[in-house]
N, C-alpha and C. Protein backbone atom coordinates (compact mmCIF):
# COMPACT_ATOMS: atom_id res chain seq x y z
N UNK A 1 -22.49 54.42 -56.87
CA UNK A 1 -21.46 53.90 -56.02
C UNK A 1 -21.07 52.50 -56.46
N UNK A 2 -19.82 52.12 -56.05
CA UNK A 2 -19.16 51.02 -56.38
C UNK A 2 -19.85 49.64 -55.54
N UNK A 3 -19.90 48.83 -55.80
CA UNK A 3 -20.01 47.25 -55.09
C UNK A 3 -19.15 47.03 -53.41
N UNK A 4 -17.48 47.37 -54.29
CA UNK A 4 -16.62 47.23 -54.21
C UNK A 4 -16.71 48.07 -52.17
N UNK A 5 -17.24 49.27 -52.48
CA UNK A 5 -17.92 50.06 -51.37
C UNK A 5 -18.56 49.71 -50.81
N UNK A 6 -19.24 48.74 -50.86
CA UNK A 6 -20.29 48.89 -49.97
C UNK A 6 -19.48 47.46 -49.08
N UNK A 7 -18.96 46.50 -50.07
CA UNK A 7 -18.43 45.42 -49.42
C UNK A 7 -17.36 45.66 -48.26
N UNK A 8 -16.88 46.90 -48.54
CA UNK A 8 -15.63 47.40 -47.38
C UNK A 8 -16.55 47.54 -46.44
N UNK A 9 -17.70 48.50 -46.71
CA UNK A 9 -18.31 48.94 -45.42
C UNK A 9 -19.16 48.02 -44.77
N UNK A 10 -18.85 46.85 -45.30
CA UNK A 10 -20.02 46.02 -44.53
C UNK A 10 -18.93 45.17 -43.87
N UNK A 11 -17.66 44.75 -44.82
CA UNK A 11 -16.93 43.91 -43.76
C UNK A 11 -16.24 45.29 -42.65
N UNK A 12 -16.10 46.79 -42.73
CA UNK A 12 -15.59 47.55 -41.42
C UNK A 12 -16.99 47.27 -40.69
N UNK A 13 -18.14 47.21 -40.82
CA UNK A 13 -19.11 47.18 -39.90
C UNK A 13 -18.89 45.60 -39.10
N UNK A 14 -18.93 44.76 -40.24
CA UNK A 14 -18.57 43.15 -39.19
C UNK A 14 -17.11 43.61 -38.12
N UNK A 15 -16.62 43.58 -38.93
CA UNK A 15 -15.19 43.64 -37.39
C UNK A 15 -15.52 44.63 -36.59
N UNK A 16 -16.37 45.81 -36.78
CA UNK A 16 -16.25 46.63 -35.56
C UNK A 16 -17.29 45.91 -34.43
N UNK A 17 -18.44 45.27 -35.00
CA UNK A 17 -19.15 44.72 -34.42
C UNK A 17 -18.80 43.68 -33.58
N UNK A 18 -17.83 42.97 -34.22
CA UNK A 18 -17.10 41.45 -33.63
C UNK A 18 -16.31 42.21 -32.26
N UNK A 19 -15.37 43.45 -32.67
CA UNK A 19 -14.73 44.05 -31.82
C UNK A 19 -15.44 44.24 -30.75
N UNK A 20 -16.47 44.97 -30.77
CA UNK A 20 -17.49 45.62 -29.90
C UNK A 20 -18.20 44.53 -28.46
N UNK A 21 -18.46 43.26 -29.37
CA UNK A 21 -19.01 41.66 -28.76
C UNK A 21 -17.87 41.30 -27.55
N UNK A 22 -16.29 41.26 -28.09
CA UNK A 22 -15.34 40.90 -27.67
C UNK A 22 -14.89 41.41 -26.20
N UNK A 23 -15.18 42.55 -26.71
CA UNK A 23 -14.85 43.54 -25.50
C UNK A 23 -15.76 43.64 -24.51
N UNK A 24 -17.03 43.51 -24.94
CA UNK A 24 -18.09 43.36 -23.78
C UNK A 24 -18.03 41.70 -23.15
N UNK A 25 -17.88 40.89 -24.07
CA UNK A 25 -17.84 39.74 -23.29
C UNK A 25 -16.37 39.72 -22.46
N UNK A 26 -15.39 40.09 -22.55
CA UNK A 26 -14.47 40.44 -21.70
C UNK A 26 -14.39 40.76 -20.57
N UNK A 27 -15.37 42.10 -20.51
CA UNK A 27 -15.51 42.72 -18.95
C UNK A 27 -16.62 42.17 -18.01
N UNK A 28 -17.74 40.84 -18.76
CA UNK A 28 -18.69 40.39 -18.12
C UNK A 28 -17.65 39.60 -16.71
N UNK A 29 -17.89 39.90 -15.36
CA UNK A 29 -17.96 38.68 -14.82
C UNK A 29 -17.98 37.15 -14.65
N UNK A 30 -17.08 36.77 -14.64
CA UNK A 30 -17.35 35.45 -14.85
C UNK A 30 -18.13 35.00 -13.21
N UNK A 31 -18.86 34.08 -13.38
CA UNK A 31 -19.50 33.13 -12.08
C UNK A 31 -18.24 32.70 -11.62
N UNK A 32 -18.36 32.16 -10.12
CA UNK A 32 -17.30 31.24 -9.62
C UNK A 32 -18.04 29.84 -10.27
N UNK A 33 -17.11 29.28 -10.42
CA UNK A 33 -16.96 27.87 -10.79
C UNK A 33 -17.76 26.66 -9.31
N UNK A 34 -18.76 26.43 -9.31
CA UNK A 34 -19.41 25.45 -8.04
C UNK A 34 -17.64 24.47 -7.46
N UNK A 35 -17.86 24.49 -6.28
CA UNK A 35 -16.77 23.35 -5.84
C UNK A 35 -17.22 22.06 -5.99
N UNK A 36 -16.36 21.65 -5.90
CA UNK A 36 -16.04 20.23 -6.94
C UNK A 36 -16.65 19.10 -5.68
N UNK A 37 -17.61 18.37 -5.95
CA UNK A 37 -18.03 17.36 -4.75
C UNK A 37 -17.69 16.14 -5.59
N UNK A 38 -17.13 15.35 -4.37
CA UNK A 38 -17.27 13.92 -5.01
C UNK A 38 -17.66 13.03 -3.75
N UNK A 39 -18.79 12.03 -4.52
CA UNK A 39 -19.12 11.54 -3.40
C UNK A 39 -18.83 10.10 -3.16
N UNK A 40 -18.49 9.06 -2.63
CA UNK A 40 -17.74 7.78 -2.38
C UNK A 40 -18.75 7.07 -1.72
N UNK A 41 -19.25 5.80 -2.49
CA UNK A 41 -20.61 4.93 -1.68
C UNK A 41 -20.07 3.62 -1.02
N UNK A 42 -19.79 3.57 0.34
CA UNK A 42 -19.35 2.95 1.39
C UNK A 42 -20.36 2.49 1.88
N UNK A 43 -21.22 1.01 1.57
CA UNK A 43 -21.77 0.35 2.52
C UNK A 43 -21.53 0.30 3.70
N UNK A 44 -22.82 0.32 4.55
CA UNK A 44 -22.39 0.34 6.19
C UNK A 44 -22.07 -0.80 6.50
N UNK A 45 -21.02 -1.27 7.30
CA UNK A 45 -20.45 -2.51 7.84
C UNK A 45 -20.10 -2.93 6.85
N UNK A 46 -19.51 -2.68 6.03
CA UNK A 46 -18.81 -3.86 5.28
C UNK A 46 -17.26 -2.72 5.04
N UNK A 47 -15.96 -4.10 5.65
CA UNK A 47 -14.82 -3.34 6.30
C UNK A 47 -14.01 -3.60 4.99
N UNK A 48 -14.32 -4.17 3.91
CA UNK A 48 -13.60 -4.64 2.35
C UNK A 48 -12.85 -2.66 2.32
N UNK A 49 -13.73 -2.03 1.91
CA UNK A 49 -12.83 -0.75 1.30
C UNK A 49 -11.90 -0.55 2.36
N UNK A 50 -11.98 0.06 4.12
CA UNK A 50 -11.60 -0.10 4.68
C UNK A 50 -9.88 -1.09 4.68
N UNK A 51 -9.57 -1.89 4.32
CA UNK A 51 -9.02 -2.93 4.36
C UNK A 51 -8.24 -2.60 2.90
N UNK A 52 -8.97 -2.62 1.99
CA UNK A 52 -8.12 -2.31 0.72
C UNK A 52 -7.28 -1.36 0.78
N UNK A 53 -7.70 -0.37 1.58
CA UNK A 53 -6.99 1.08 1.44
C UNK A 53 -5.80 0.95 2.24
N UNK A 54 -5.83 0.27 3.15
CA UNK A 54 -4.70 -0.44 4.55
C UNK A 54 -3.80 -1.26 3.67
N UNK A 55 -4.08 -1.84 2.94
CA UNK A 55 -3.19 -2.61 2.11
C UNK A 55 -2.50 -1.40 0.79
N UNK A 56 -3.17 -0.87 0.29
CA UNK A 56 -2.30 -0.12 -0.94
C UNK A 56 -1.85 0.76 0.13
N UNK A 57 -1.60 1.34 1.42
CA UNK A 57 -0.84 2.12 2.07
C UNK A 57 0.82 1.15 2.31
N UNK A 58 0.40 -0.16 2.64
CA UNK A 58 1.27 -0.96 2.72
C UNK A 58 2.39 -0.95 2.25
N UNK A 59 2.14 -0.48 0.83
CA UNK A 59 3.23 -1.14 -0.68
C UNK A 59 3.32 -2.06 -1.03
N UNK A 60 4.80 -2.86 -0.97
CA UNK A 60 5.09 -4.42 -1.53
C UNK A 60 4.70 -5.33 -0.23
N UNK A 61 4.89 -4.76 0.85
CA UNK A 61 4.93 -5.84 1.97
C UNK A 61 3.52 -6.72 2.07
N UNK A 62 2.21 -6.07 1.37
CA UNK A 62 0.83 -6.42 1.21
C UNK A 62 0.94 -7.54 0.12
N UNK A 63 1.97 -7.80 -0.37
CA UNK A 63 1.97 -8.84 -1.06
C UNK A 63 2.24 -9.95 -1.09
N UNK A 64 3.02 -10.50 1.03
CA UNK A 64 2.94 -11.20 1.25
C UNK A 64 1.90 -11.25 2.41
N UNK A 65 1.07 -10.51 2.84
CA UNK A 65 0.43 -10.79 3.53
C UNK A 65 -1.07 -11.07 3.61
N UNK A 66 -1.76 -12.48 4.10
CA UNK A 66 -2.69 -13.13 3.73
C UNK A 66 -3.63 -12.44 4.04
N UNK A 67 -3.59 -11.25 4.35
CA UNK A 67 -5.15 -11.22 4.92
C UNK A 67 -5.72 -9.78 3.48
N UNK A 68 -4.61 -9.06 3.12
CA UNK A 68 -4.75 -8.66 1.45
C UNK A 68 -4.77 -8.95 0.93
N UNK A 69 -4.14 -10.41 0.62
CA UNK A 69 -4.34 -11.36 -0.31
C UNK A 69 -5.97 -11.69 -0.48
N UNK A 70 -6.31 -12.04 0.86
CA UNK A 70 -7.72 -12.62 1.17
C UNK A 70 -8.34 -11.30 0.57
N UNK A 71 -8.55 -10.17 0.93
CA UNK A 71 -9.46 -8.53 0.86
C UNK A 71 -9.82 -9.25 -0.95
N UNK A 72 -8.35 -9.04 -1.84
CA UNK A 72 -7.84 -8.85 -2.92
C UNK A 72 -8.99 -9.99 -3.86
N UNK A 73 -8.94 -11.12 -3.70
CA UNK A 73 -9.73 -12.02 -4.02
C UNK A 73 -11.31 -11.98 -3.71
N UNK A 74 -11.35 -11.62 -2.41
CA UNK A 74 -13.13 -10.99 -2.35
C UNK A 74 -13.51 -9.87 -2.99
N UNK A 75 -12.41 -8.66 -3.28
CA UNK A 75 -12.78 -7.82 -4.45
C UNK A 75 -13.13 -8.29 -5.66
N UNK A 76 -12.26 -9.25 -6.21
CA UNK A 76 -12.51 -9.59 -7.74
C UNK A 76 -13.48 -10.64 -7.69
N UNK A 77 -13.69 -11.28 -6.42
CA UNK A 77 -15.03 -12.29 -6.69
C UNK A 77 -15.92 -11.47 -7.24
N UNK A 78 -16.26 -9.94 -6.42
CA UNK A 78 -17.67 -9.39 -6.20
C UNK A 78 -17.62 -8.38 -7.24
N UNK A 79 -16.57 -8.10 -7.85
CA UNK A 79 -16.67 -6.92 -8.92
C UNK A 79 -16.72 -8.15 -10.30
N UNK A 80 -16.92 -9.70 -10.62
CA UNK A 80 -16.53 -10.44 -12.05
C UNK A 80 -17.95 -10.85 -11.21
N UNK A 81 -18.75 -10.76 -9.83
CA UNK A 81 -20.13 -11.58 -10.02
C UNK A 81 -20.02 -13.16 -9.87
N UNK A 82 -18.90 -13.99 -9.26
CA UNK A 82 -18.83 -15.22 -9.15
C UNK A 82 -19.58 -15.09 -7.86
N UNK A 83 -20.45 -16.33 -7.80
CA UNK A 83 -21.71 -16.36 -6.44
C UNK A 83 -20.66 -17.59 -5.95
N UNK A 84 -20.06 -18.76 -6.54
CA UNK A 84 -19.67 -19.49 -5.57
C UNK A 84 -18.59 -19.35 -4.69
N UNK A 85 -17.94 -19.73 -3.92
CA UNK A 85 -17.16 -19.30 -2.67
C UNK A 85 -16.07 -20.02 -2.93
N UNK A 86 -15.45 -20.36 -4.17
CA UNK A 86 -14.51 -20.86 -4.17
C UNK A 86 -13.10 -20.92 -4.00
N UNK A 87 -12.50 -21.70 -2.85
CA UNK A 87 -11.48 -20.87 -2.50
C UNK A 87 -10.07 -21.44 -2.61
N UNK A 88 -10.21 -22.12 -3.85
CA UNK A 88 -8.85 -22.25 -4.85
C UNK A 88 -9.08 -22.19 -5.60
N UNK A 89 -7.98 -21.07 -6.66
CA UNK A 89 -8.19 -21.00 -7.97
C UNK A 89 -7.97 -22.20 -9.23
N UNK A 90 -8.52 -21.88 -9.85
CA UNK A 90 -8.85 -23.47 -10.98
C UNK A 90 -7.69 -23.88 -11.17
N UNK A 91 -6.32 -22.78 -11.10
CA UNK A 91 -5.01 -23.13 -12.02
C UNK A 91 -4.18 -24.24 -10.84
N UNK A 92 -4.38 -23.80 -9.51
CA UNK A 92 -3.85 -24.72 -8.56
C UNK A 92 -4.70 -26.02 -8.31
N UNK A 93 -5.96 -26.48 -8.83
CA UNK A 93 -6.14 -27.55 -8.66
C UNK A 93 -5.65 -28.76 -9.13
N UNK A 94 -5.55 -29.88 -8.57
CA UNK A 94 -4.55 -30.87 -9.09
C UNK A 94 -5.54 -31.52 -9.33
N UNK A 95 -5.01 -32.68 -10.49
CA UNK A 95 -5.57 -33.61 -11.17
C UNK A 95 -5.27 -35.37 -10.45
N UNK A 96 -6.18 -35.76 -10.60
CA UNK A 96 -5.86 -37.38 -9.91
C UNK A 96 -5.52 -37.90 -11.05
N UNK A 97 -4.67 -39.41 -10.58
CA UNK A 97 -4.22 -39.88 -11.41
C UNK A 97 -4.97 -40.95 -12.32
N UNK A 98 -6.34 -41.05 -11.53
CA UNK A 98 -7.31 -41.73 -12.00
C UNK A 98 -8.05 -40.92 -13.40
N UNK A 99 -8.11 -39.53 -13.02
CA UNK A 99 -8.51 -38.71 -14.20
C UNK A 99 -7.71 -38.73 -15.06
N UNK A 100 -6.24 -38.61 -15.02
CA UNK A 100 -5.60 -38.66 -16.24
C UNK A 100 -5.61 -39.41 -17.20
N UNK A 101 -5.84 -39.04 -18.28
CA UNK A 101 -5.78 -40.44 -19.58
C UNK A 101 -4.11 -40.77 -19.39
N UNK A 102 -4.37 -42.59 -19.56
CA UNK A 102 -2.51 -43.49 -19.63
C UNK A 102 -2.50 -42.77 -20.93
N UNK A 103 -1.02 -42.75 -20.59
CA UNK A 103 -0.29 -43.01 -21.67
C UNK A 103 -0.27 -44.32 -22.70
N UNK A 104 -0.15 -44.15 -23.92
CA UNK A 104 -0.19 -45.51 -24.66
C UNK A 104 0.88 -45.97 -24.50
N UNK A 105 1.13 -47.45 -24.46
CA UNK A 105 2.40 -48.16 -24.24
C UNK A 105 2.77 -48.64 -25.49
N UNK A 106 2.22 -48.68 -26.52
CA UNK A 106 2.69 -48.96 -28.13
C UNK A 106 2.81 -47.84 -29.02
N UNK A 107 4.52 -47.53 -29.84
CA UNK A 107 4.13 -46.92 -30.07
C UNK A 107 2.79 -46.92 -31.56
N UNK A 108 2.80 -44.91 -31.97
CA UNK A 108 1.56 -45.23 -33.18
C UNK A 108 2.85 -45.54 -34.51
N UNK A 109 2.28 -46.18 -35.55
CA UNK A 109 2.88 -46.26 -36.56
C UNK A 109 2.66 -44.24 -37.31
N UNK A 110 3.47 -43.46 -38.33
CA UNK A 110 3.49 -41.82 -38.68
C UNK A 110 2.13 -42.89 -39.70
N UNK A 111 1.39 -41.80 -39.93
CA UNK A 111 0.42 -41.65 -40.72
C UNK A 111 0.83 -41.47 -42.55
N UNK A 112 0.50 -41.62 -43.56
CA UNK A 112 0.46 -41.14 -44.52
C UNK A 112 1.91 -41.79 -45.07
N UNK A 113 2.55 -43.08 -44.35
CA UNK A 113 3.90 -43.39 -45.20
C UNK A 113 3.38 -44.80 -45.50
């Protein structure tokens, strides 16, 4: 017998076999799929989530109002880990005029002429 023979009959035996797999895994049952839990960790007494959620129901109008403003800032204190209580941001603090370096009153001569 040929090579050539036996190689047919081994690749008709693979596909009938593959066929055979296909079809049985087909008619297996599938399981139901478990329902989907999700679970949400809400410290007791503390009204922050509470409050956040009241505000993104809001829309734009939460954006003038201080007390989301306030929620908004105790979120990002406690989610960046700042322990101090500081309650102006660095960019609004003003500078005294004692801190400022004067101005020079002469001018400099350009360098390098």
């Amino acid at each position: 017998m040929d090579t050539k023979l036996f190689a047919r009959i081994g690749a008709g035996a693979f596909v009938a076999i593959a066929l055979t797999m296909s079809v049985l895994q087909l008619r297996e049952e599938r399981p139901e799929p478990l329902p989907e839990v999700i679970t949400v960790f809400e410290p007791d007494g503390d009204r922050l989530p509470a409050q956040l959620r009241a505000c993104a129901a809001m829309g734009e109008l939460a954006l003038s109002s201080p007390d989301c403003r306030a929620a908004w800032a105790e979120k990002r204190r406690r989610f960046l880990g700042v322990e101090s209580d500081a309650s102006e941001p660095a960019g609004d603090a003003a500078v005294d005029k004692s801190e400022a370096p004067a101005p020079l009153s002469e001018p400099q001569p350009a360098k390098g002429l």
